[in-house]
Structure formats: C-alpha cells, structure tokens
N, C-alpha and C. Protein backbone atom coordinates (compact mmCIF):
# COMPACT_ATOMS: atom_id res chain seq x y z
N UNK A 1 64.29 132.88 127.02
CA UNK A 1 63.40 132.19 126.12
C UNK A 1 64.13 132.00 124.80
N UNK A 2 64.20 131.52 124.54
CA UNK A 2 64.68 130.48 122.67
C UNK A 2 64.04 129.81 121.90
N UNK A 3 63.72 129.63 120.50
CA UNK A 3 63.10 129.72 120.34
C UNK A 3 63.81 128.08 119.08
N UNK A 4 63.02 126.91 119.04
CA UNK A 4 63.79 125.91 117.75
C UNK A 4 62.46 126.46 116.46
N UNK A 5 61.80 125.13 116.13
CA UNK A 5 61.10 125.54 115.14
C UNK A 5 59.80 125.08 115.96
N UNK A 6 59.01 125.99 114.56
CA UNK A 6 57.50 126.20 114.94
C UNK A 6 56.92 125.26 115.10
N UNK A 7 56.75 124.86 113.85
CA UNK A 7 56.08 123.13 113.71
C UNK A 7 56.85 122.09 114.07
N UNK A 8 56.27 121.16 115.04
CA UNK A 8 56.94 119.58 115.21
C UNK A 8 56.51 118.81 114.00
N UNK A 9 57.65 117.82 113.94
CA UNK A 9 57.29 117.00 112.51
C UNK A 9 57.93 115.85 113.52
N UNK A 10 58.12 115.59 115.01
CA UNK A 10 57.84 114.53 115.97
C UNK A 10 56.85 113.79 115.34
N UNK A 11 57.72 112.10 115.15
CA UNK A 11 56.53 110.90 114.76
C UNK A 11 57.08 109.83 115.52
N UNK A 12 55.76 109.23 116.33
CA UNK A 12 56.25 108.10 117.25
C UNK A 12 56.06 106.47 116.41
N UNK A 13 56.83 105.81 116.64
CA UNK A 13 56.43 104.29 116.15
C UNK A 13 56.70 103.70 117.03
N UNK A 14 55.53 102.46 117.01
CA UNK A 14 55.31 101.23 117.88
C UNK A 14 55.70 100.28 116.83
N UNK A 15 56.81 99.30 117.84
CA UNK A 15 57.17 98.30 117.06
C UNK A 15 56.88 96.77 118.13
N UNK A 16 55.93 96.25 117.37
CA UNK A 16 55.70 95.03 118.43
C UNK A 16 56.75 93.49 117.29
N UNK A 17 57.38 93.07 117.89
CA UNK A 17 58.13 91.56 117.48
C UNK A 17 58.32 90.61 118.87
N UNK A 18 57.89 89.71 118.65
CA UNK A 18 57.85 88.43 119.32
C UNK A 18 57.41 88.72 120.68
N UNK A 19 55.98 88.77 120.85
CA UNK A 19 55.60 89.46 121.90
C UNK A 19 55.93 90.70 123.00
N UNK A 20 57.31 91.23 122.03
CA UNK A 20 57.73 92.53 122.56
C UNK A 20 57.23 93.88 122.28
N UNK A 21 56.92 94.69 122.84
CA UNK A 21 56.66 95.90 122.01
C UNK A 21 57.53 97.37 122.78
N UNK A 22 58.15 98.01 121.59
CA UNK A 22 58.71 99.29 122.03
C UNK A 22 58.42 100.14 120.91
N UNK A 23 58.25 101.55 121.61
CA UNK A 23 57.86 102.73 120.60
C UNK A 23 58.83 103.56 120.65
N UNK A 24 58.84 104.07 119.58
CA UNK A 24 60.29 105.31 119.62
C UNK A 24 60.05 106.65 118.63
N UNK A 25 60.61 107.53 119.32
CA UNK A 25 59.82 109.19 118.10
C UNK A 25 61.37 109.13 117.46
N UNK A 26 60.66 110.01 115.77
CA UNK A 26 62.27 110.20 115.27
C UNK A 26 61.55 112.09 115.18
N UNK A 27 62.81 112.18 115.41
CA UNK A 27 62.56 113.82 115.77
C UNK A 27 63.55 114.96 114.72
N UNK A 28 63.35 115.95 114.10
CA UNK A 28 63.93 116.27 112.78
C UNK A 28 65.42 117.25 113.47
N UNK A 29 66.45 117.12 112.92
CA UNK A 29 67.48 117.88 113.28
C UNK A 29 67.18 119.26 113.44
N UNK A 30 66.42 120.06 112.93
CA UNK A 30 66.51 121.29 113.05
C UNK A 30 65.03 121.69 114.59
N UNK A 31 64.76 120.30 114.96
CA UNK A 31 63.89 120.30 116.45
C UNK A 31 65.14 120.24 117.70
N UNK A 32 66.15 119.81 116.87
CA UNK A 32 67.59 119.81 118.17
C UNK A 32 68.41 120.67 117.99
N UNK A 33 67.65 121.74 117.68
CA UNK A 33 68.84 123.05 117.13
C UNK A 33 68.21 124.31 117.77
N UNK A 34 68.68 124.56 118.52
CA UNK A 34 67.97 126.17 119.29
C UNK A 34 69.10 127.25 118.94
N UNK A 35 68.46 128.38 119.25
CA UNK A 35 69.33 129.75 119.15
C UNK A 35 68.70 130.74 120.00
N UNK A 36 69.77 131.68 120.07
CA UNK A 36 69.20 132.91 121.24
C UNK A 36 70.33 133.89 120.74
N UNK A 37 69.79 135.02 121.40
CA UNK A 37 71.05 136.16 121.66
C UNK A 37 70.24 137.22 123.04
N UNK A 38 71.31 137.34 123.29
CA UNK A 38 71.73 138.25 124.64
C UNK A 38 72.26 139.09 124.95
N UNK A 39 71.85 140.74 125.38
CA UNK A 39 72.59 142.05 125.62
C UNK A 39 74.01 141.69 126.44
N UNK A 40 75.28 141.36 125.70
CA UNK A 40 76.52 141.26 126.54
C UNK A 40 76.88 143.03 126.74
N UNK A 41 77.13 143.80 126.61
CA UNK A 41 77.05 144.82 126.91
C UNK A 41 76.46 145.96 126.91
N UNK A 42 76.01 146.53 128.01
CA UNK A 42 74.53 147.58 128.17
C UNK A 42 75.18 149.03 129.37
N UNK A 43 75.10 149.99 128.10
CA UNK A 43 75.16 151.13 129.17
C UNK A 43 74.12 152.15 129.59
N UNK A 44 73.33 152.27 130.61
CA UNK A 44 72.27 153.04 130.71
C UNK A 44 71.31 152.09 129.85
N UNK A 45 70.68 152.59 128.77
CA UNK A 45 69.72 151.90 128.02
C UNK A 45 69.92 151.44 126.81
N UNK A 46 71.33 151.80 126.19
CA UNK A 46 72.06 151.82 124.85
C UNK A 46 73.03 150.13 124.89
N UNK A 47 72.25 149.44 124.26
CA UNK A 47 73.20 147.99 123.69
C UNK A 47 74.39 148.22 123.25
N UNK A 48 75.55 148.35 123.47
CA UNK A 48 76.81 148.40 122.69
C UNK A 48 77.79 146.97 122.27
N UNK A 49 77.19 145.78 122.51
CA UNK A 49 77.13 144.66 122.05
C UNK A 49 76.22 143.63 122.49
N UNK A 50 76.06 142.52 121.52
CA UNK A 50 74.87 141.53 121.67
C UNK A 50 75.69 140.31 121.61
N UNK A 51 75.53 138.63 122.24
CA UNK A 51 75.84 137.63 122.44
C UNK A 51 75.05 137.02 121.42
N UNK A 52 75.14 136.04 120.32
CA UNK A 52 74.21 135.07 119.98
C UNK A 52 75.05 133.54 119.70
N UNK A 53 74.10 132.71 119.80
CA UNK A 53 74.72 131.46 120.08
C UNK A 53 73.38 130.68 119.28
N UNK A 54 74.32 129.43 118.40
CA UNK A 54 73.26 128.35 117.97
C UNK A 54 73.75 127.00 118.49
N UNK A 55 72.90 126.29 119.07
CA UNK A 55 73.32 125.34 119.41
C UNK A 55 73.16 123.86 118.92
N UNK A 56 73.95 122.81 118.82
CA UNK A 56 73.45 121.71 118.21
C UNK A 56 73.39 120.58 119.33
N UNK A 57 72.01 120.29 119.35
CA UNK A 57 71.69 119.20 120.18
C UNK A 57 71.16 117.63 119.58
N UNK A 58 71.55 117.35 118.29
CA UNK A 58 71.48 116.45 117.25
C UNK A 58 72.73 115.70 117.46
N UNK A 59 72.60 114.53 116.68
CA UNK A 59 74.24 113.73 116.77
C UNK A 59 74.29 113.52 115.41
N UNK A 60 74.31 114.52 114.78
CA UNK A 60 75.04 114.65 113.71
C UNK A 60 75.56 115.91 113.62
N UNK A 61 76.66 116.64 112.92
CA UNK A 61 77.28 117.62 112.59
C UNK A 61 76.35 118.61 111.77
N UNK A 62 76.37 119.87 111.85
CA UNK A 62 75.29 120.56 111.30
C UNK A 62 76.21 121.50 110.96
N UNK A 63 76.06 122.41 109.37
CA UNK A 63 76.82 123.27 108.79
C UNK A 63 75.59 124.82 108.67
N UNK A 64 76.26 125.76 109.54
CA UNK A 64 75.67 126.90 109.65
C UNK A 64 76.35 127.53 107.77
N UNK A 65 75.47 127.83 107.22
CA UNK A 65 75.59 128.72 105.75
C UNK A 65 75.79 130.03 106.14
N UNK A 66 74.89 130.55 106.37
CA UNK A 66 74.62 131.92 106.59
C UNK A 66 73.86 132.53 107.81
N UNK A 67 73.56 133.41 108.39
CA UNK A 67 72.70 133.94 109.45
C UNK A 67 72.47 135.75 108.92
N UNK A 68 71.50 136.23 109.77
CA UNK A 68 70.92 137.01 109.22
C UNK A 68 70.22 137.80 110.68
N UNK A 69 69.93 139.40 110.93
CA UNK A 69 69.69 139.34 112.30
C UNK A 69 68.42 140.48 111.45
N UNK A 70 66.80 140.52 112.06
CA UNK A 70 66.15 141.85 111.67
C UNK A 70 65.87 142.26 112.83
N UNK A 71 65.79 143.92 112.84
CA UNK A 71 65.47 144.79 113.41
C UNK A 71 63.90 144.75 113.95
N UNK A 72 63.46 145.56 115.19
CA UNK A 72 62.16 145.35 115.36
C UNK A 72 60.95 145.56 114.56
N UNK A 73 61.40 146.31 113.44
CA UNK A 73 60.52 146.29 112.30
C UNK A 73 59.97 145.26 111.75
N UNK A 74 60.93 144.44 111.66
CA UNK A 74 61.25 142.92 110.93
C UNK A 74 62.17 143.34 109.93
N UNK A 75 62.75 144.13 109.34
CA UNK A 75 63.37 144.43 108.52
C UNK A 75 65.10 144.21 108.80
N UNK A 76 65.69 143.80 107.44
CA UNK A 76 66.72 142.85 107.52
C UNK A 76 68.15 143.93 107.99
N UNK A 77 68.96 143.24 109.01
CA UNK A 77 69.98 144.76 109.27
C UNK A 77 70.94 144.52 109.04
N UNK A 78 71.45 143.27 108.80
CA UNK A 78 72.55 142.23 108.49
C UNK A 78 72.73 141.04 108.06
N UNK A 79 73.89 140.39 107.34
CA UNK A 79 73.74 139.10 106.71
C UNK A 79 75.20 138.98 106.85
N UNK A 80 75.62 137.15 107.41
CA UNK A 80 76.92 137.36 107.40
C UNK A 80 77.31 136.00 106.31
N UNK A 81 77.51 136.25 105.03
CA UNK A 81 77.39 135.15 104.14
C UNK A 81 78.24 134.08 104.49
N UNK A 82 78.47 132.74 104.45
CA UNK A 82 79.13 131.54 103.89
C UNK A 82 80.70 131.83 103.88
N UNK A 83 80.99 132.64 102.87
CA UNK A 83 82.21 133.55 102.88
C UNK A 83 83.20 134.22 104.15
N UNK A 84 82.26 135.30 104.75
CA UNK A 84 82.36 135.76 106.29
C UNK A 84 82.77 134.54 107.42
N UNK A 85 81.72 134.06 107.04
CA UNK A 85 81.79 132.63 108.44
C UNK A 85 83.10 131.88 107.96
N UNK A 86 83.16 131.75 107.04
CA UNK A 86 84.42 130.75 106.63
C UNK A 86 86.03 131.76 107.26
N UNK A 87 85.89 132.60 106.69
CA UNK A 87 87.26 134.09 106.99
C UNK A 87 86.94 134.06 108.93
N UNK A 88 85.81 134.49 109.30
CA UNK A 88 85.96 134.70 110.78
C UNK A 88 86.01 133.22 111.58
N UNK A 89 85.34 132.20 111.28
CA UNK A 89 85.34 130.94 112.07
C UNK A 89 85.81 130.07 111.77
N UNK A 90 86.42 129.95 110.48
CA UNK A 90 86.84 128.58 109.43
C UNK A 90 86.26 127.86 108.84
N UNK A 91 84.92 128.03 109.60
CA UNK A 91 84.10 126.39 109.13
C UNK A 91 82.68 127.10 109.86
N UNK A 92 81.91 126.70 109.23
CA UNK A 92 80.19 126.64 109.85
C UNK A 92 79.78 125.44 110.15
N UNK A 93 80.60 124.63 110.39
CA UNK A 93 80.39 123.01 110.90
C UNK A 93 80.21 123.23 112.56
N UNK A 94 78.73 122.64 113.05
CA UNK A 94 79.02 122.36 114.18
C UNK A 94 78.69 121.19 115.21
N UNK A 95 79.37 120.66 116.10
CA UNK A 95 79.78 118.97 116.11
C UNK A 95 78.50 118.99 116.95
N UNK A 96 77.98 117.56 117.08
CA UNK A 96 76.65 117.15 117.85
C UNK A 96 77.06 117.83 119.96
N UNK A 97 75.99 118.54 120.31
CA UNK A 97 77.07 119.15 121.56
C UNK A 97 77.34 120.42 121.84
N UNK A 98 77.66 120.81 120.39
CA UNK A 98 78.49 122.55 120.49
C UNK A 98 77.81 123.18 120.12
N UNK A 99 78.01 124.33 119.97
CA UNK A 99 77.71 125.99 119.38
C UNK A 99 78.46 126.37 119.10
N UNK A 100 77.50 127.61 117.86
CA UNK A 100 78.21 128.19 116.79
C UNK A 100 77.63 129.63 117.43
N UNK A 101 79.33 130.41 118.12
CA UNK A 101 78.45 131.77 118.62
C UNK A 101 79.42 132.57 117.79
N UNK A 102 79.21 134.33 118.62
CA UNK A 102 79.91 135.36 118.31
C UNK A 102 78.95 136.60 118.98
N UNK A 103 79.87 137.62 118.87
CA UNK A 103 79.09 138.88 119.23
C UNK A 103 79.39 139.65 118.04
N UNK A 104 78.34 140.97 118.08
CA UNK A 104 78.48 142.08 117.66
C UNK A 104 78.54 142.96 117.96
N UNK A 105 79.63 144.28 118.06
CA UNK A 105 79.46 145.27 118.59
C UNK A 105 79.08 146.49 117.51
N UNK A 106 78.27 147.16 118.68
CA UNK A 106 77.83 148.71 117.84
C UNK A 106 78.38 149.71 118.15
N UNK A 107 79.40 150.01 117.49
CA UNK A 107 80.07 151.36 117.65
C UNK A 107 79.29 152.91 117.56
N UNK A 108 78.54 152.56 116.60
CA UNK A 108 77.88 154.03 116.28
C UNK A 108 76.56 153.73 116.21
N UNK A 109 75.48 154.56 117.08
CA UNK A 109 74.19 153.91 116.44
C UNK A 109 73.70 152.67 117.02
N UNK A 110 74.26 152.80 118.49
CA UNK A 110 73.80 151.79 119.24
C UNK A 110 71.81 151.57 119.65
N UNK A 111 71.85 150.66 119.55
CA UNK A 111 70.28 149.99 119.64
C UNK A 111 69.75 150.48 121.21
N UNK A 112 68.42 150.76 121.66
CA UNK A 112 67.98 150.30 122.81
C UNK A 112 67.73 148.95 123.26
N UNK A 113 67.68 149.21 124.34
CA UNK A 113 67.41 147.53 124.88
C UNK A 113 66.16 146.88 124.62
N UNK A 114 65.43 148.25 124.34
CA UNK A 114 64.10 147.91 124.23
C UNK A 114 63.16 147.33 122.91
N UNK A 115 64.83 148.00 122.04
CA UNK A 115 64.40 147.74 120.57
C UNK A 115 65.27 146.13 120.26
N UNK A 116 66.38 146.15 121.01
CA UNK A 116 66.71 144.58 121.18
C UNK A 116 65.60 143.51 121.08
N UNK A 117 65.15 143.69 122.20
CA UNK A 117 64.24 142.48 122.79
C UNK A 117 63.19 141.93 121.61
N UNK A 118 62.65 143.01 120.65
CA UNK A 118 62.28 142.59 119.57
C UNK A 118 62.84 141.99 118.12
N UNK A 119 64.50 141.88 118.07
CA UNK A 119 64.76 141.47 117.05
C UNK A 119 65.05 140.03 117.03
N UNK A 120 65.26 139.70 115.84
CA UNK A 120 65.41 137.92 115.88
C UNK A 120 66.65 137.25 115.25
N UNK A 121 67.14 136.94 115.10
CA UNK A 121 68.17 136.15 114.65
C UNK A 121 67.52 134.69 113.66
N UNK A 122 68.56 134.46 112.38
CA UNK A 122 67.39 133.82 111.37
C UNK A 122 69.34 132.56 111.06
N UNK A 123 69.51 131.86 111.71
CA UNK A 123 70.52 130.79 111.22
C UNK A 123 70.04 129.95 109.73
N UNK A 124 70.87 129.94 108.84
CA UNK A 124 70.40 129.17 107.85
C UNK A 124 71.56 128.13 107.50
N UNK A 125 70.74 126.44 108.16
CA UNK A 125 71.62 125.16 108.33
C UNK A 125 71.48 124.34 107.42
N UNK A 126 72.33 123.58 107.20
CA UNK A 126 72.16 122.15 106.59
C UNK A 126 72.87 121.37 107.31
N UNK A 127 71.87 119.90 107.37
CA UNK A 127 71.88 118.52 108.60
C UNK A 127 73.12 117.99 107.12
N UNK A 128 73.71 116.43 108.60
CA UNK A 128 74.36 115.86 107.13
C UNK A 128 74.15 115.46 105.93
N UNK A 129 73.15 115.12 105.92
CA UNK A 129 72.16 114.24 104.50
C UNK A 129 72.42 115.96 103.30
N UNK A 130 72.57 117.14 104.18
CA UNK A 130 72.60 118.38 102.82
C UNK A 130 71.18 119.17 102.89
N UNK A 131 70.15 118.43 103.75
CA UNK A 131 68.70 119.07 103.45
C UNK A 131 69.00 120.59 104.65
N UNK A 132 68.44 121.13 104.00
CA UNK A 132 68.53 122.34 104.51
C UNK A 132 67.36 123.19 105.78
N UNK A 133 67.56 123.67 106.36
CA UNK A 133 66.67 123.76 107.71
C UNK A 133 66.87 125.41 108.17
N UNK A 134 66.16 126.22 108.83
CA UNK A 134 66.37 127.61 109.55
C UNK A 134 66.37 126.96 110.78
N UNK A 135 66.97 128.27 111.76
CA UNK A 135 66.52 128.13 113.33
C UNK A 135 66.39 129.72 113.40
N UNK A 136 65.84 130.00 113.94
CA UNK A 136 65.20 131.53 114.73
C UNK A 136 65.79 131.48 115.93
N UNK A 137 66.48 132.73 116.36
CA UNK A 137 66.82 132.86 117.63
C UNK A 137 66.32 134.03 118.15
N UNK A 138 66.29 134.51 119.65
CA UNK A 138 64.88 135.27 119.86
C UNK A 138 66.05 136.28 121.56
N UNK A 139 65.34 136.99 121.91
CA UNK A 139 66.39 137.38 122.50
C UNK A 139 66.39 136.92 124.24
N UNK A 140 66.83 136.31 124.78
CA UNK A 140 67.24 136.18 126.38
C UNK A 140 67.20 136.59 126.91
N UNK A 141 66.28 137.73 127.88
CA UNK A 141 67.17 139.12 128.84
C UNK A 141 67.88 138.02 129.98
N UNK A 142 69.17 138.59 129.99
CA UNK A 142 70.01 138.64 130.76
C UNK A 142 69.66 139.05 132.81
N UNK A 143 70.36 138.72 133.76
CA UNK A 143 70.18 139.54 135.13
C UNK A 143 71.21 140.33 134.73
C-alpha cells in the first residue's frame, strides 16, 4: 500500500469547437508522485534495514529538498536535509519515470517490524514551476 496525497485537486474540462467535443482532467504533480518503504532486512522480528523509494510519475522533473521519517508515535526520528541529499545523491532532481530511493540501516537499536509498519515517511518536493508539494510514504510489507 502507498500512499500520494490526500486530497484530489483532479479538474475535468469539456471543450466543445466546431461541433467537436473533448474533455480532459489536469491533475497536480504531487497526485503523480507516490512513496513507500519496505523491511529490506529482517531478522527474527528486529528490522536491521528499511527500503524507501519516491517515485515520479509526472513529466516534469521534480526536486526532492528534504525527507523526514516518524516513528509510530508520530514523532520525528530523522531528517535528511538538502545538504545530505546533495553529498549522498548529488542532486534531489528526479526525471519524469524515476525514483529517488535509499536505505537505512540500524545498527544499534533496531526497530520491530511491528513498530515499522506504523511509521511514515514525509518527502518534501518542488514541481518545475518551484511550487512546493509533500508526498507521504507508508510502509509495504514485503513476502
């Protein structure tokens, strides 16, 4: 399960010219942007790394800023600034098509699986125009 945004801001128009008529929805970039993450490694019941992935399904280029992951509390456990992403990935640009992933591993203080399944992942984007957008990512169980 994955999760884009809450609210649709989907708007359809009918265009009738010279006895033709066609309708068409314009649909907001951050409605073509999903995210998830996924237990990539599980021993017994202890997470010792997680998969997350954002994806861009827009045809325009979308620049990931920052991301942010909370705990099942809701409370915030990490932030990987602008800075980070630039040093680990080069760029938070990602092309109409791709994803922007990575894992994390927990060395010490590994999570349950159980406490996984409740946390969320919080991407913070900007479309090309610069306007700025979230995506929530939610967790996948894996087979």
């Amino acid at each position: 399960m994955s999760f884009t945004t809450s609210k649709s801001t989907k708007q359809t128009y009918v265009v009738e010219t010279g006895g033709l008529e066609a309708s068409f929805s314009v649909v907001s970039v951050s409605e073509l942007t999903q995210a998830s993450f996924t237990s990539s490694i599980v021993i017994g019941q202890l997470v010792h790394q997680i998969s997350y992935e954002l994806t861009n399904d827009s045809n325009q280029v979308i620049t990931v800023t920052k991301f942010e992951y909370y705990g099942e509390d809701g409370s915030l456990r990490n932030t990987v600034t602008s800075e980070e992403i630039e040093d680990i990935w080069g760029t938070g640009d990602v092309n109409p098509g791709e994803s922007f992933s990575g894992t994390a591993d927990f060395r010490i203080g590994q999570p349950t699986t159980g406490e996984v399944e409740d946390w969320k992942y919080k991407f913070y984007c900007e479309d090309a125009s610069g306007s700025e957008f979230t995506v929530i990512g939610n967790y996948v169980e894996t087979l």
